[in-house]
PDB file of N, CA and C in Angstrom:
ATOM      1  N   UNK A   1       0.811  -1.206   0.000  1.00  0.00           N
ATOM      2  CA  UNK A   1       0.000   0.000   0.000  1.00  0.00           C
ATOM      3  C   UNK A   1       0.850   1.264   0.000  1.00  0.00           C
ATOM      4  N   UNK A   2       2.238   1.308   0.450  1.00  0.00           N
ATOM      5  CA  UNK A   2       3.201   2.035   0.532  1.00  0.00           C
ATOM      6  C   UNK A   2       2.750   2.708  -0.720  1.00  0.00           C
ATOM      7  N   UNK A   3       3.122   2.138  -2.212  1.00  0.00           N
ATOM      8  CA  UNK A   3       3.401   2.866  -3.162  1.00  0.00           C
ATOM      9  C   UNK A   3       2.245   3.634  -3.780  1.00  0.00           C
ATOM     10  N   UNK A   4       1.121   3.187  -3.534  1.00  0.00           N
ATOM     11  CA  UNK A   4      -0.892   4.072  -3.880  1.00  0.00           C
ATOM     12  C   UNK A   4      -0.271   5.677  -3.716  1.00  0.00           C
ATOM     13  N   UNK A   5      -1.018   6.154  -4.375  1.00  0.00           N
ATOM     14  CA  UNK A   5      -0.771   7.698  -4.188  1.00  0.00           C
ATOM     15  C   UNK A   5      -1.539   8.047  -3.241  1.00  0.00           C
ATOM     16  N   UNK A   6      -1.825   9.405  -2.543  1.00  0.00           N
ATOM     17  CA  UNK A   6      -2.399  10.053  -1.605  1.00  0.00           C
ATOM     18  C   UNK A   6      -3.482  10.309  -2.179  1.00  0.00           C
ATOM     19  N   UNK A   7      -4.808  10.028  -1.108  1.00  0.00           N
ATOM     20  CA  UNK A   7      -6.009  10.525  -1.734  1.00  0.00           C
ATOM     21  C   UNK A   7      -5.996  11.968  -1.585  1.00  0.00           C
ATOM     22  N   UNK A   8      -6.522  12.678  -2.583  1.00  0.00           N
ATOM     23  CA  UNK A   8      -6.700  13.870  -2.666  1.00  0.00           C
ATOM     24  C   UNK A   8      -7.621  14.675  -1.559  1.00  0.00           C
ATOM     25  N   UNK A   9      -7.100  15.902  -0.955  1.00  0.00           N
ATOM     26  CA  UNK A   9      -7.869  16.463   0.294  1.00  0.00           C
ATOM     27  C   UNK A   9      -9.468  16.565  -0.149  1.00  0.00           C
ATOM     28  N   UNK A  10      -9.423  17.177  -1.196  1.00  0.00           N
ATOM     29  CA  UNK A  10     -10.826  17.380  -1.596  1.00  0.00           C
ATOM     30  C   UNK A  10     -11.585  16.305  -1.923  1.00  0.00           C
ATOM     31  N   UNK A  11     -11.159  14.993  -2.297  1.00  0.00           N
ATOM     32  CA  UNK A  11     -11.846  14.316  -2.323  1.00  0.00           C
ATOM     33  C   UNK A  11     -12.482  13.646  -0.327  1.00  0.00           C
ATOM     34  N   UNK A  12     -11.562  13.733   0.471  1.00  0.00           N
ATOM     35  CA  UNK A  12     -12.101  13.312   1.521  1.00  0.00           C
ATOM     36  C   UNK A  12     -13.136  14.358   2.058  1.00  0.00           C
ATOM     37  N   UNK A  13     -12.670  15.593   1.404  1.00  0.00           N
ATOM     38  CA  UNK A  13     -14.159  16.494   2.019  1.00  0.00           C
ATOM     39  C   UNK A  13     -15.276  16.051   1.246  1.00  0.00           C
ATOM     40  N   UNK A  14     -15.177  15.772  -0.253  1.00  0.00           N
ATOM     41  CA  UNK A  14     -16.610  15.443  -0.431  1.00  0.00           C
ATOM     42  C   UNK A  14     -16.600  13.975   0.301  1.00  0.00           C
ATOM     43  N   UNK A  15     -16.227  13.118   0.073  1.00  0.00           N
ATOM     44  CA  UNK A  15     -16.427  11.684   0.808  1.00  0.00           C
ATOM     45  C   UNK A  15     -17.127  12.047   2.227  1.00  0.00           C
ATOM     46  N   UNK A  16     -16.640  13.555   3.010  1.00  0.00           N
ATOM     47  CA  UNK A  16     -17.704  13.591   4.396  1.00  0.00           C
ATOM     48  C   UNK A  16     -18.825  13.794   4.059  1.00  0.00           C
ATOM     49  N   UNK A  17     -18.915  14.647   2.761  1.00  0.00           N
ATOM     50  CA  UNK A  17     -19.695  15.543   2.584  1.00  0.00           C
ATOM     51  C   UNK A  17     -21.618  14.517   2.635  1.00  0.00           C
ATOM     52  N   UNK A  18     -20.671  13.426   1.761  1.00  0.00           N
ATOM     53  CA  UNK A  18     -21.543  12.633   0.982  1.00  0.00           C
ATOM     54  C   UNK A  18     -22.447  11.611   2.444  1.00  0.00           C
ATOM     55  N   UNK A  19     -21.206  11.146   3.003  1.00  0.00           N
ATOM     56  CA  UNK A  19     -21.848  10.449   4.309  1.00  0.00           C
ATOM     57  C   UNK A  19     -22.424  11.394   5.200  1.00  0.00           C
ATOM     58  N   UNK A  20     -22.474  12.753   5.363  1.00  0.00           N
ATOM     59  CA  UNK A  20     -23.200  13.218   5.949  1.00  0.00           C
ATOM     60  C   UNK A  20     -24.653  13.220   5.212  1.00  0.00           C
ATOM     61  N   UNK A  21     -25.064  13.006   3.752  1.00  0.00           N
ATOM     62  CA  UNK A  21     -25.838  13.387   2.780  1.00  0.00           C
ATOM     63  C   UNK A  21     -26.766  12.049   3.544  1.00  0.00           C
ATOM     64  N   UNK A  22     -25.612  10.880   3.496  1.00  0.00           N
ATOM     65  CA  UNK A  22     -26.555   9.705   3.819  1.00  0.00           C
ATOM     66  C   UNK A  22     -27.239   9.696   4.549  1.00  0.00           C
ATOM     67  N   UNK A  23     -27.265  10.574   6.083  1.00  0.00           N
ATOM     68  CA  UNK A  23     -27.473  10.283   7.315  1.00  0.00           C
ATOM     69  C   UNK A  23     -26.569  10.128   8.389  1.00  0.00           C
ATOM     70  N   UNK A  24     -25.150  10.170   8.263  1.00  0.00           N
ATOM     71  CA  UNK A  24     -24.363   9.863   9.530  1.00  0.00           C
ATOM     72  C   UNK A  24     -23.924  11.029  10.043  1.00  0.00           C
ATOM     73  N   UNK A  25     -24.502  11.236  10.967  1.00  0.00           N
ATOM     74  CA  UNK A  25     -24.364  12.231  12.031  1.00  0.00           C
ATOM     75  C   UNK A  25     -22.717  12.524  12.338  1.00  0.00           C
ATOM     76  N   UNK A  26     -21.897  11.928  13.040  1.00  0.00           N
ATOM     77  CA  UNK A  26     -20.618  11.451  13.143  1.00  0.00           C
ATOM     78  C   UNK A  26     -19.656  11.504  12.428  1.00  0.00           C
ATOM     79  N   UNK A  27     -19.198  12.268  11.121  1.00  0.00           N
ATOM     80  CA  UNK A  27     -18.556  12.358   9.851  1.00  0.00           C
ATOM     81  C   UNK A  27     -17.147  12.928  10.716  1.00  0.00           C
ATOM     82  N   UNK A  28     -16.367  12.654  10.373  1.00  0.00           N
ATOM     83  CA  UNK A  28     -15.043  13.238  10.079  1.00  0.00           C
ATOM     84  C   UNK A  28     -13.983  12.769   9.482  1.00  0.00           C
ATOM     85  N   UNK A  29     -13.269  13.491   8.874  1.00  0.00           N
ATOM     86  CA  UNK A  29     -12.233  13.310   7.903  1.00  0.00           C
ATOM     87  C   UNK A  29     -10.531  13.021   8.719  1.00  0.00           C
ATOM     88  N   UNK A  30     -10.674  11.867   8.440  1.00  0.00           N
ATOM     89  CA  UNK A  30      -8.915  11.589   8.724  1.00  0.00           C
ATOM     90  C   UNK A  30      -7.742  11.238   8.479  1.00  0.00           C
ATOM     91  N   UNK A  31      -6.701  11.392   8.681  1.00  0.00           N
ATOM     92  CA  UNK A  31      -5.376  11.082   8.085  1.00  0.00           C
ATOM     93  C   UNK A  31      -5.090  12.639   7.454  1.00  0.00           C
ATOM     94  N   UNK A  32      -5.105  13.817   8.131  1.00  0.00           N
ATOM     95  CA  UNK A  32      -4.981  14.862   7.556  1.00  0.00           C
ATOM     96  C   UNK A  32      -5.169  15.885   8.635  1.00  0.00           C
ATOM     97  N   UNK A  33      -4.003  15.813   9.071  1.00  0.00           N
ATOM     98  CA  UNK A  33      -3.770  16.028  10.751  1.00  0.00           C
ATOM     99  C   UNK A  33      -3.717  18.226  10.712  1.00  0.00           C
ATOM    100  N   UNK A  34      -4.659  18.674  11.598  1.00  0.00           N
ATOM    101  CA  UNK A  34      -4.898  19.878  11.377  1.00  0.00           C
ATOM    102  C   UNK A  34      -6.068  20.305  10.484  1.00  0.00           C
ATOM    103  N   UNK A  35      -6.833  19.459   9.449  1.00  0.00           N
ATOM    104  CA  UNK A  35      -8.087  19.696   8.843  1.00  0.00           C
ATOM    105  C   UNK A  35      -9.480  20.047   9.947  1.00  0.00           C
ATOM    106  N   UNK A  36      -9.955  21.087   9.561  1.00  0.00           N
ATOM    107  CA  UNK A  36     -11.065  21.515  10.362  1.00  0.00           C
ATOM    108  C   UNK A  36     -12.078  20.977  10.272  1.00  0.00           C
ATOM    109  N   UNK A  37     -12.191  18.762   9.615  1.00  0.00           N
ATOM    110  CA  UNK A  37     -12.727  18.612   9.682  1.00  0.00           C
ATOM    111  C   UNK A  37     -12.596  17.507  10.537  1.00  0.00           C
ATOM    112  N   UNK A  38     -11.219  17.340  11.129  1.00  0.00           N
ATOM    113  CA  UNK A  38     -10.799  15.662  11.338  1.00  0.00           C
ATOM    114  C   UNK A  38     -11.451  15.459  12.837  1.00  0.00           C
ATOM    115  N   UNK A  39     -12.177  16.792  13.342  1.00  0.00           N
ATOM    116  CA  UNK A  39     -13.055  16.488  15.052  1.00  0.00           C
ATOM    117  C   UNK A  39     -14.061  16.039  14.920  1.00  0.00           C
ATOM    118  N   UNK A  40     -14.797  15.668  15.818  1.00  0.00           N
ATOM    119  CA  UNK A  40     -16.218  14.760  15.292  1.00  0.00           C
ATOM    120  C   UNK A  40     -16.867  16.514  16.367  1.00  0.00           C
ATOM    121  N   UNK A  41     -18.154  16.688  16.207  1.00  0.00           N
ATOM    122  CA  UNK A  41     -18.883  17.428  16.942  1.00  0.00           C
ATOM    123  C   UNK A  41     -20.438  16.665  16.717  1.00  0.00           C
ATOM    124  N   UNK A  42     -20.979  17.529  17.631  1.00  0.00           N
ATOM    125  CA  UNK A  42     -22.359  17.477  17.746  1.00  0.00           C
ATOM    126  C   UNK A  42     -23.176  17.896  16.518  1.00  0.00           C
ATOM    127  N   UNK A  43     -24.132  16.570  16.161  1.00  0.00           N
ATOM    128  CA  UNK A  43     -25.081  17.405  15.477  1.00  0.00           C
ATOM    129  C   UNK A  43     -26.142  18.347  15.579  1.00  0.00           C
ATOM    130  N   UNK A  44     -25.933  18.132  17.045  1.00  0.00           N
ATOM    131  CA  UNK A  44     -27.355  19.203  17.307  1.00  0.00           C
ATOM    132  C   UNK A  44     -26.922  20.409  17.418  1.00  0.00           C
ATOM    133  N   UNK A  45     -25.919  20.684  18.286  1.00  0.00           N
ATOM    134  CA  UNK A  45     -25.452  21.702  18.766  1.00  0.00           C
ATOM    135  C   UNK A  45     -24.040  22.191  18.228  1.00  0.00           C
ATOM    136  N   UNK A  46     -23.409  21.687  18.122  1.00  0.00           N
ATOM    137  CA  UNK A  46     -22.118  21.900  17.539  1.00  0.00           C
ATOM    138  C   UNK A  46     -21.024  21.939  17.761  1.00  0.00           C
ATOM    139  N   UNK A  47     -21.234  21.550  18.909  1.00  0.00           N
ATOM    140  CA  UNK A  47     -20.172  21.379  20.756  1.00  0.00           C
ATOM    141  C   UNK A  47     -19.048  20.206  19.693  1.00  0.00           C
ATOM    142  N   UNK A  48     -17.774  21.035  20.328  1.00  0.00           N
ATOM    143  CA  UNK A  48     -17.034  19.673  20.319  1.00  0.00           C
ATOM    144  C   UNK A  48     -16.682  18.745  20.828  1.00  0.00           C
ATOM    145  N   UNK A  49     -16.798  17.367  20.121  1.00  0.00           N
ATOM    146  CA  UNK A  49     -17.284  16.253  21.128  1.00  0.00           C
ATOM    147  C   UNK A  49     -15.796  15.329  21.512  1.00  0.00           C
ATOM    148  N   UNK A  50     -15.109  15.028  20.526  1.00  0.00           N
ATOM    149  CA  UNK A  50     -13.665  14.391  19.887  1.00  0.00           C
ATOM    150  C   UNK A  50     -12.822  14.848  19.439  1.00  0.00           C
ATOM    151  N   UNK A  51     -11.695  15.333  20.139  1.00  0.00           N
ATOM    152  CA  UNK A  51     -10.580  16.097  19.298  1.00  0.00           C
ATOM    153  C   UNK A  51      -9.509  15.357  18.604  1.00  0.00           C
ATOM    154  N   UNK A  52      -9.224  15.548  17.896  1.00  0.00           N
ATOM    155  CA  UNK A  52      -8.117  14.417  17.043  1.00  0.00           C
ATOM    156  C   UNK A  52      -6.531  15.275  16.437  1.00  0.00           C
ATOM    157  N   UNK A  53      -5.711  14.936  16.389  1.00  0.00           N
ATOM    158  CA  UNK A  53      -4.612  15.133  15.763  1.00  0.00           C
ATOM    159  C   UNK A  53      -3.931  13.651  15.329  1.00  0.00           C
ATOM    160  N   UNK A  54      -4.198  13.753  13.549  1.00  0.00           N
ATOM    161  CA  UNK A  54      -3.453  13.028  12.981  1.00  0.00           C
ATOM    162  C   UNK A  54      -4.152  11.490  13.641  1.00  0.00           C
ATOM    163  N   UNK A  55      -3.398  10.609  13.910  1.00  0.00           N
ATOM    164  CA  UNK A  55      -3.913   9.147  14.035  1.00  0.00           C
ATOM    165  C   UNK A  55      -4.300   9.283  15.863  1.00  0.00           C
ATOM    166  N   UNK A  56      -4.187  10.629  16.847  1.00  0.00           N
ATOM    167  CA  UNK A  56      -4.711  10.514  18.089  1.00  0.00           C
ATOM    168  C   UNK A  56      -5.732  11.019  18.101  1.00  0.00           C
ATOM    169  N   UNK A  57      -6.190  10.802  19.272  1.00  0.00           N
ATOM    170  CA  UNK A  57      -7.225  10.846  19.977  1.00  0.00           C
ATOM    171  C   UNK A  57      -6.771  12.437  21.018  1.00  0.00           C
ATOM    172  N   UNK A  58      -6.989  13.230  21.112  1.00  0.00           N
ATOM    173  CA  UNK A  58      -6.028  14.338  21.538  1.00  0.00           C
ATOM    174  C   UNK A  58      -7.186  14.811  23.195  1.00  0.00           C
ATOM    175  N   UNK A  59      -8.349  15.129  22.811  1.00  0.00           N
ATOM    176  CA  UNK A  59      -9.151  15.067  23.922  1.00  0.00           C
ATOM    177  C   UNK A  59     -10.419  14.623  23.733  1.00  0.00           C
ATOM    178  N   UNK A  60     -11.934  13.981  24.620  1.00  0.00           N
ATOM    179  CA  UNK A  60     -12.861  13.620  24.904  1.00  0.00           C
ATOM    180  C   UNK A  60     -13.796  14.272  25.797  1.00  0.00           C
ATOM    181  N   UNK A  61     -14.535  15.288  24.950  1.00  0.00           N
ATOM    182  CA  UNK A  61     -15.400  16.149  26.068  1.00  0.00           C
ATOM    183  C   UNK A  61     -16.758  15.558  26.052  1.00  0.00           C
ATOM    184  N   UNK A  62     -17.124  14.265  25.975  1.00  0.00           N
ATOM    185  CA  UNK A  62     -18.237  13.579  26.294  1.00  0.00           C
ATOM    186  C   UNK A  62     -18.253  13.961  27.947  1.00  0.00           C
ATOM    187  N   UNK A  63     -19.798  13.996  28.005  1.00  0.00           N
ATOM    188  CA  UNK A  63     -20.238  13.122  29.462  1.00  0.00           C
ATOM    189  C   UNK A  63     -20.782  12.158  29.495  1.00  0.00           C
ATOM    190  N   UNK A  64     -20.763  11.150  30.187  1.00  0.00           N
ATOM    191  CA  UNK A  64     -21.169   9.502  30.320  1.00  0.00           C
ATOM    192  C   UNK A  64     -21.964   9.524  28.570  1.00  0.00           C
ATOM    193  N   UNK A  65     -21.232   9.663  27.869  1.00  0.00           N
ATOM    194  CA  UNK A  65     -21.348   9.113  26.483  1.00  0.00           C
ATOM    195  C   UNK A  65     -22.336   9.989  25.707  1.00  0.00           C
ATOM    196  N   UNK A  66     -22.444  11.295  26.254  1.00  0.00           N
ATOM    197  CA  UNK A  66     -23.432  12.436  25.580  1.00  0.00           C
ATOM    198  C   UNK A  66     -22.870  13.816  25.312  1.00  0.00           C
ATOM    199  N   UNK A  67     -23.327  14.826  24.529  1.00  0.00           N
ATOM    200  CA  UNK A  67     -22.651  15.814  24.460  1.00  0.00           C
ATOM    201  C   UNK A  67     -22.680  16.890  25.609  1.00  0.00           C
ATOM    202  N   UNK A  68     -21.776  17.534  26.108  1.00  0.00           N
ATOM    203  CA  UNK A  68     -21.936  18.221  27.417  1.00  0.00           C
ATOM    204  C   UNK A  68     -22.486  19.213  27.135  1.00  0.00           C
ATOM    205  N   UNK A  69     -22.992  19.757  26.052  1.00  0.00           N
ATOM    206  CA  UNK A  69     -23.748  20.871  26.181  1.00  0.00           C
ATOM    207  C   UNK A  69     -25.452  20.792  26.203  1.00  0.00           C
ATOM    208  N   UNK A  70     -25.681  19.950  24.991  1.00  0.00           N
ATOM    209  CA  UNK A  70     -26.926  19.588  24.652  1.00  0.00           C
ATOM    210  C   UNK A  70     -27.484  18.395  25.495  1.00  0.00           C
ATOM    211  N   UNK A  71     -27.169  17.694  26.017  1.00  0.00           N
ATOM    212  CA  UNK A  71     -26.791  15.798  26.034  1.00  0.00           C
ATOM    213  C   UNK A  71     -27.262  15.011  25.228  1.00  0.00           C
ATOM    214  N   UNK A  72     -27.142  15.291  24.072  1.00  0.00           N
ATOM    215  CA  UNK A  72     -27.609  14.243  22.562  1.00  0.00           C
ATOM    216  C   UNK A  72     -26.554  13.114  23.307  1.00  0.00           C
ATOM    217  N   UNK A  73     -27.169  12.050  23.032  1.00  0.00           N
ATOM    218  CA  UNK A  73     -26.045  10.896  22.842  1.00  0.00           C
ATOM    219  C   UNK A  73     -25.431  10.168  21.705  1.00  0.00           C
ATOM    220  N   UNK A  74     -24.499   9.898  22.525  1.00  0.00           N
ATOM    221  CA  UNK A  74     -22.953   9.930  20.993  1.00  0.00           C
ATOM    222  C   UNK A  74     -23.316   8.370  21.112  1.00  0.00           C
ATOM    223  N   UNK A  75     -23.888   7.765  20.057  1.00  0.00           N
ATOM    224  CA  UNK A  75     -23.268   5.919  19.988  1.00  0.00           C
ATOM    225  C   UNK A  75     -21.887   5.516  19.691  1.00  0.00           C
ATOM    226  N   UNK A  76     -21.628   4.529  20.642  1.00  0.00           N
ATOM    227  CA  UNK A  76     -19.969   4.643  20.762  1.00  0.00           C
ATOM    228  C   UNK A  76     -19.950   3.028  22.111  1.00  0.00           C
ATOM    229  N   UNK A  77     -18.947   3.265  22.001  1.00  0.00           N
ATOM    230  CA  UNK A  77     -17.916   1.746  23.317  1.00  0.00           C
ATOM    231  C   UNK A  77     -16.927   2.838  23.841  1.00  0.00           C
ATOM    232  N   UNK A  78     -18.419   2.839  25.207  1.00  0.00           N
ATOM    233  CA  UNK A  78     -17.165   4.166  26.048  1.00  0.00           C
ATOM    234  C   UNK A  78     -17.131   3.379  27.446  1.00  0.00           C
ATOM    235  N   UNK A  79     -16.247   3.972  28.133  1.00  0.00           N
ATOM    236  CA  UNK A  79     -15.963   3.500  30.078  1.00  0.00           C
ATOM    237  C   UNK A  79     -17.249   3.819  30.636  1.00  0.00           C
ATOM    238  N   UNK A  80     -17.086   3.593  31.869  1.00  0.00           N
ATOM    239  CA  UNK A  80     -18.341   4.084  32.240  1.00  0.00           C
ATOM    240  C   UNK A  80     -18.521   5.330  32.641  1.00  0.00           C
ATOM    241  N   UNK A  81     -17.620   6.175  32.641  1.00  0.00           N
ATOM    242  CA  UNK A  81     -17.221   7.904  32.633  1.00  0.00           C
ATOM    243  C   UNK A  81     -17.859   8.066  31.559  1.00  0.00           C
ATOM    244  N   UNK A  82     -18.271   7.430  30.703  1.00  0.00           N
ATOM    245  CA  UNK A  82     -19.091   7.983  28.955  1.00  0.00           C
ATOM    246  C   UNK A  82     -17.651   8.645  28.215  1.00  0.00           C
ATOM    247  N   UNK A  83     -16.562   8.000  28.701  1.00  0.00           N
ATOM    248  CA  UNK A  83     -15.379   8.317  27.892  1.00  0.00           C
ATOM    249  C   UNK A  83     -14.703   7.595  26.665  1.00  0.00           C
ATOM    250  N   UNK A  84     -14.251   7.604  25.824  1.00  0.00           N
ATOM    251  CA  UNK A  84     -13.364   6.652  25.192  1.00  0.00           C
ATOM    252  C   UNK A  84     -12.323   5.636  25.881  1.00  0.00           C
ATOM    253  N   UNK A  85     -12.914   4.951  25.512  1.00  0.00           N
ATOM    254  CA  UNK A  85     -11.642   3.521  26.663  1.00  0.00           C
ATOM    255  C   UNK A  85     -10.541   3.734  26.119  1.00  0.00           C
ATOM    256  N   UNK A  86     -10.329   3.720  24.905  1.00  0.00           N
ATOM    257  CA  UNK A  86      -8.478   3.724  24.190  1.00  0.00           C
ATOM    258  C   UNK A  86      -9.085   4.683  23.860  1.00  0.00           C
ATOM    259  N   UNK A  87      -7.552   5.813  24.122  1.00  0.00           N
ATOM    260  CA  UNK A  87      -7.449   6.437  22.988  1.00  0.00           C
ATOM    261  C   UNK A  87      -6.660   6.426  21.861  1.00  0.00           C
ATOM    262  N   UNK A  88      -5.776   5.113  21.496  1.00  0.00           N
ATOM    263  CA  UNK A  88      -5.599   4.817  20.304  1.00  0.00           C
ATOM    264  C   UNK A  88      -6.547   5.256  19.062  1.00  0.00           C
ATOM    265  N   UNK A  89      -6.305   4.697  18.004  1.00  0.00           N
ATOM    266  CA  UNK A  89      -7.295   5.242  16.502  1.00  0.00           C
ATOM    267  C   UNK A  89      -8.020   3.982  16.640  1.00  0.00           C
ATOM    268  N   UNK A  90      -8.256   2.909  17.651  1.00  0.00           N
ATOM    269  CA  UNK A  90      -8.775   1.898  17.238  1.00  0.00           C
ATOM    270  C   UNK A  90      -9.567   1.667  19.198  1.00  0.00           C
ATOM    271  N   UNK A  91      -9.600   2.991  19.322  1.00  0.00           N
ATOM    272  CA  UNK A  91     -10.162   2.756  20.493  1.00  0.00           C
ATOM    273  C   UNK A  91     -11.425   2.797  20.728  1.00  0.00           C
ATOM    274  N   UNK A  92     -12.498   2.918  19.803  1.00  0.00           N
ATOM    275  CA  UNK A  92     -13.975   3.479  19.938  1.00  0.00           C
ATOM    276  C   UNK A  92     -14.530   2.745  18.614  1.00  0.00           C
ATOM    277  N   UNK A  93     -15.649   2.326  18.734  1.00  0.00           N
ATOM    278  CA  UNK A  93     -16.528   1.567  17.448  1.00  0.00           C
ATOM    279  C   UNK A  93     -18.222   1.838  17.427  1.00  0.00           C
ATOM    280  N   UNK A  94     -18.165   2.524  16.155  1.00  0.00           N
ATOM    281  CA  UNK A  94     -19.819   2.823  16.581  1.00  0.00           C
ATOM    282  C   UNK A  94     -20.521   0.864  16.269  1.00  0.00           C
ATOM    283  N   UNK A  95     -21.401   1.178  17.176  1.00  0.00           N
ATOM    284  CA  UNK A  95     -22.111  -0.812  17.388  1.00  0.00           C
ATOM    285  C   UNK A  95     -22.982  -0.728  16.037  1.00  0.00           C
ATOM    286  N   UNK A  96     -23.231  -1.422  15.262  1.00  0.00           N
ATOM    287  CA  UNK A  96     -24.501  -1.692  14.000  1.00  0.00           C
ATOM    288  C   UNK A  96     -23.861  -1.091  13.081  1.00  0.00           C
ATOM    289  N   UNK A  97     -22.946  -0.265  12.295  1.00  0.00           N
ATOM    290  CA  UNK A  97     -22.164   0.176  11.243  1.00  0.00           C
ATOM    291  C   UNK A  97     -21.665  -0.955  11.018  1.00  0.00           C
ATOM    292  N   UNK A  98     -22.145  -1.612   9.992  1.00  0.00           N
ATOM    293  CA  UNK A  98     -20.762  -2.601   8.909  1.00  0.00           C
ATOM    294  C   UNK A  98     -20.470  -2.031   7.549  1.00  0.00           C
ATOM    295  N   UNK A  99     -19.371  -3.161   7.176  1.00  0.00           N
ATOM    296  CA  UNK A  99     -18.122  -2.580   5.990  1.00  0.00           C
ATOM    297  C   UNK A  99     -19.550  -2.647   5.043  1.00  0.00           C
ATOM    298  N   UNK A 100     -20.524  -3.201   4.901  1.00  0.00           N
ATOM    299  CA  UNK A 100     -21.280  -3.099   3.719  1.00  0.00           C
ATOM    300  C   UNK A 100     -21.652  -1.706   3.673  1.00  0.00           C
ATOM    301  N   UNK A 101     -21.828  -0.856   4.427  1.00  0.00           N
ATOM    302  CA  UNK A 101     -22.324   0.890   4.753  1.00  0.00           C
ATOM    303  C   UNK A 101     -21.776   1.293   3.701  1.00  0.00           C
ATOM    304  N   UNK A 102     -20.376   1.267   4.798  1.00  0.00           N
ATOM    305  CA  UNK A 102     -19.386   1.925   4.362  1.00  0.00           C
ATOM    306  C   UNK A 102     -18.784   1.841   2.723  1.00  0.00           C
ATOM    307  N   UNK A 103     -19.256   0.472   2.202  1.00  0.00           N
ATOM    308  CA  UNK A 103     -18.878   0.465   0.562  1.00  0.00           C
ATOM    309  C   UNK A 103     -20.190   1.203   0.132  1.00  0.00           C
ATOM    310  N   UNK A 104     -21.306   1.353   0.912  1.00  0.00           N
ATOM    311  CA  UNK A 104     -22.444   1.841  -0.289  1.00  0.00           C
ATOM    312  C   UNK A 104     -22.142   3.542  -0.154  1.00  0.00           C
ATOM    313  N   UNK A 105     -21.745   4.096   1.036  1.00  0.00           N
ATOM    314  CA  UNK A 105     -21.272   5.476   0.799  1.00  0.00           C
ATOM    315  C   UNK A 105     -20.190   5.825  -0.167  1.00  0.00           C
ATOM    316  N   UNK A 106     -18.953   4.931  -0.114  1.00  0.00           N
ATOM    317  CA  UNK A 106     -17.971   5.015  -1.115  1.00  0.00           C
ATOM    318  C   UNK A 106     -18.632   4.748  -2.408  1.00  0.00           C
ATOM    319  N   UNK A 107     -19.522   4.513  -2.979  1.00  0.00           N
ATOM    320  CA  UNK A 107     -19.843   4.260  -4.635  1.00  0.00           C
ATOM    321  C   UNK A 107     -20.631   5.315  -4.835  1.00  0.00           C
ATOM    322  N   UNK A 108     -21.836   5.730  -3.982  1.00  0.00           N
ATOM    323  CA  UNK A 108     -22.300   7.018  -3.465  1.00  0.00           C
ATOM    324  C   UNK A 108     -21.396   8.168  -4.265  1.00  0.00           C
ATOM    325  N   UNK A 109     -20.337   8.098  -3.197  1.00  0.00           N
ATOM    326  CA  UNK A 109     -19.089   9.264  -3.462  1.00  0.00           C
ATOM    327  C   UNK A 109     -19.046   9.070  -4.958  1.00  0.00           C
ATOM    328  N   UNK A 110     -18.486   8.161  -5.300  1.00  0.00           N
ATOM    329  CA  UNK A 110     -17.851   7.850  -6.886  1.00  0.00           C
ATOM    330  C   UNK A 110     -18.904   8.140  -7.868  1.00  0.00           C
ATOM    331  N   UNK A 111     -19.792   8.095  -7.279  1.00  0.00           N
ATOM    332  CA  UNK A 111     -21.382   8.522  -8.447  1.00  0.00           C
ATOM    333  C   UNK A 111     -21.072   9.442  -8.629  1.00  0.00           C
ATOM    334  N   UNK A 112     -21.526  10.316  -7.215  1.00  0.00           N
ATOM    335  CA  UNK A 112     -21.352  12.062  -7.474  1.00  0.00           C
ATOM    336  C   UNK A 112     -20.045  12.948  -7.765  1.00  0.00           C
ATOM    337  N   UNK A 113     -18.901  11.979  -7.262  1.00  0.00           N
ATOM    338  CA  UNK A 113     -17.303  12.536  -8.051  1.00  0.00           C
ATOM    339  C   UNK A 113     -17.713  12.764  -9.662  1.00  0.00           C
ATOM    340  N   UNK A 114     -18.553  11.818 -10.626  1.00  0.00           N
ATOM    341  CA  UNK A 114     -18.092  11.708 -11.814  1.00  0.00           C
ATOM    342  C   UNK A 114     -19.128  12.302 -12.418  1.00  0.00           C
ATOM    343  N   UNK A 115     -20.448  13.246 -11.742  1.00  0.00           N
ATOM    344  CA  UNK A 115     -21.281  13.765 -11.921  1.00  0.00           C
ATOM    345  C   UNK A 115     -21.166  15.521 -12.122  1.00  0.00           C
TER     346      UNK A 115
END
């Protein structure tokens, strides 16, 4: 995989753009450390919920797994603080998302890329 070229920035903004189109609340763009899009926030409110730099996890302003301003709840595999257990990049999993989604948003994307 070393040698693949870099996906293009703009293409991962539309790729959010598009999964937000679908319905997923939760969008953010990663591997593009400093993009104002790579935090997850609230959809209701706009609070930030997940801070990220690059492949971390940088801070977690959940409360017991809701947003601290609004308390929408975030679906997620948190402690019982409503925190992220790892904060590795492989520390949190939204439950009921499978890879089948995730390929129907990616063809999604590729529709409207060539549109």
């Amino acid at each position: 995989m070393s040698s693949a070229p870099l996906t293009p920035v703009g293409a991962l903004e539309r790729a959010c753009q598009v999964g937000k189109k679908a319905g997923l609340d939760f969008v953010y763009l990663g591997n593009v450390p400093g993009h104002r899009l790579e935090n997850t926030h609230c959809p209701e409110c706009g609070a930030l919920l997940i801070q990220r730099r690059g492949f971390e996890v940088s801070a977690c302003h959940l409360d017991r797994g809701c947003c601290p301003q609004c308390g929408r709840e975030v679906p997620g595999v948190w402690d019982r603080m409503g925190q992220i257990r790892d904060k590795g990049t492989a520390g949190w999993q939204i439950p009921g998302i499978r890879q089948g989604f995730w390929n129907q948003v990616w063809l999604r994307y590729r529709k409207e890329a060539k549109s």
